[in-house]
C-alpha atoms as a PDB file:
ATOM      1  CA  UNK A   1      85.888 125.236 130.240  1.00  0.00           C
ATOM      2  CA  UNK A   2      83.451 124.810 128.052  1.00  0.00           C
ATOM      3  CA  UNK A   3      85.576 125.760 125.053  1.00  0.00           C
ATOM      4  CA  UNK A   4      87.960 122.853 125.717  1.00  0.00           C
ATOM      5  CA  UNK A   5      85.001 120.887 125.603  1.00  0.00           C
ATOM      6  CA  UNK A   6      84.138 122.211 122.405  1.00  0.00           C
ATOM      7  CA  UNK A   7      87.659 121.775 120.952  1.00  0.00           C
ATOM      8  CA  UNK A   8      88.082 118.009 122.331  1.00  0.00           C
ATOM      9  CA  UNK A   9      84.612 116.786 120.452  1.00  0.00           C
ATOM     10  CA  UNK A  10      85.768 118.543 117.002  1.00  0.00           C
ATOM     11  CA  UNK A  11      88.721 117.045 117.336  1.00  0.00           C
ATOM     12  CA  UNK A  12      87.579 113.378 118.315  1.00  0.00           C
ATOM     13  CA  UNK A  13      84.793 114.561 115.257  1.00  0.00           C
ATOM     14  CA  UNK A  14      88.046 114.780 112.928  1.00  0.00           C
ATOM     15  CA  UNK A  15      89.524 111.603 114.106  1.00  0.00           C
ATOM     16  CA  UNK A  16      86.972 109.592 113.641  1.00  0.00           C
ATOM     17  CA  UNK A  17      85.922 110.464 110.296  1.00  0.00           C
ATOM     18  CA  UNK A  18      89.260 109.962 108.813  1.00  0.00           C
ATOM     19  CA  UNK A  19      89.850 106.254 110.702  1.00  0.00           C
ATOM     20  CA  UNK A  20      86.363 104.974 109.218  1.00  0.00           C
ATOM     21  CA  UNK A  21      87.404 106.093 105.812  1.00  0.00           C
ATOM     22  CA  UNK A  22      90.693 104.335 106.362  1.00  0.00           C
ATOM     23  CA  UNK A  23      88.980 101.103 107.700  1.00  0.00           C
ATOM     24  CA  UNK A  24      86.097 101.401 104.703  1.00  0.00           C
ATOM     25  CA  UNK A  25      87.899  98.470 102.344  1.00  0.00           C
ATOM     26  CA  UNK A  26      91.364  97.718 104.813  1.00  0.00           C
ATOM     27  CA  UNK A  27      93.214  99.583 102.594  1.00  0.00           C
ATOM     28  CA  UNK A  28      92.670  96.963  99.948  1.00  0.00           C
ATOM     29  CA  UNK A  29      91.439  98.359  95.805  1.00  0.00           C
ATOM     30  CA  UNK A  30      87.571  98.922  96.326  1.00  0.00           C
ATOM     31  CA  UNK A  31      85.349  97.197  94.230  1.00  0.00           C
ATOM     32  CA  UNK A  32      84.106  98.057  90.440  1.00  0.00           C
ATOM     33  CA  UNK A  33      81.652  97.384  87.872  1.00  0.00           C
ATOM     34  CA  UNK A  34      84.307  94.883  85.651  1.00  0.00           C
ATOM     35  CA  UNK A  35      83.849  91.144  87.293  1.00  0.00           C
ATOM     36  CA  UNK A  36      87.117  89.814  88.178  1.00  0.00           C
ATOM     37  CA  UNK A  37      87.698  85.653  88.759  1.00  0.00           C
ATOM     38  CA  UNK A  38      88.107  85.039  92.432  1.00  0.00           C
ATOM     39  CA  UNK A  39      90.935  82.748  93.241  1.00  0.00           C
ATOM     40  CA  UNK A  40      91.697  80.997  90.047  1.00  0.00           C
ATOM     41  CA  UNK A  41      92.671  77.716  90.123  1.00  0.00           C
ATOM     42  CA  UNK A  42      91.470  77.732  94.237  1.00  0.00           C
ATOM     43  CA  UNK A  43      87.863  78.341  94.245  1.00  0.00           C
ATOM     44  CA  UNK A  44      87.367  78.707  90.913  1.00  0.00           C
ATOM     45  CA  UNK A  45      87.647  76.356  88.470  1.00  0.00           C
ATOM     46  CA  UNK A  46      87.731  76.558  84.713  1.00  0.00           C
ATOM     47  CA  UNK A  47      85.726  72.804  84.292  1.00  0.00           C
ATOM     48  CA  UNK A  48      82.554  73.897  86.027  1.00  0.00           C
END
């Protein structure tokens, strides 16, 4: 019994792990060190 135990928590261990990495940036490009213009034309504007 306490085997399956074992095996169940490694296994939820293994899950887990690989859904936070999956849910770290929603599958979107993670950031980097070149600044990019945020929503040109929306929020920002070339006259400010």
């Amino acid at each position: 019994m306490m085997k399956y135990v074992i095996l169940l928590i490694l296994v939820f261990s293994v899950f887990s792990v690989q859904s936070q990495e999956s849910l770290l940036y929603l599958k979107q490009k993670p950031p980097s060190t070149t600044p990019e213009v945020f929503a040109p034309g929306i929020i920002s504007m070339e006259s400010m």
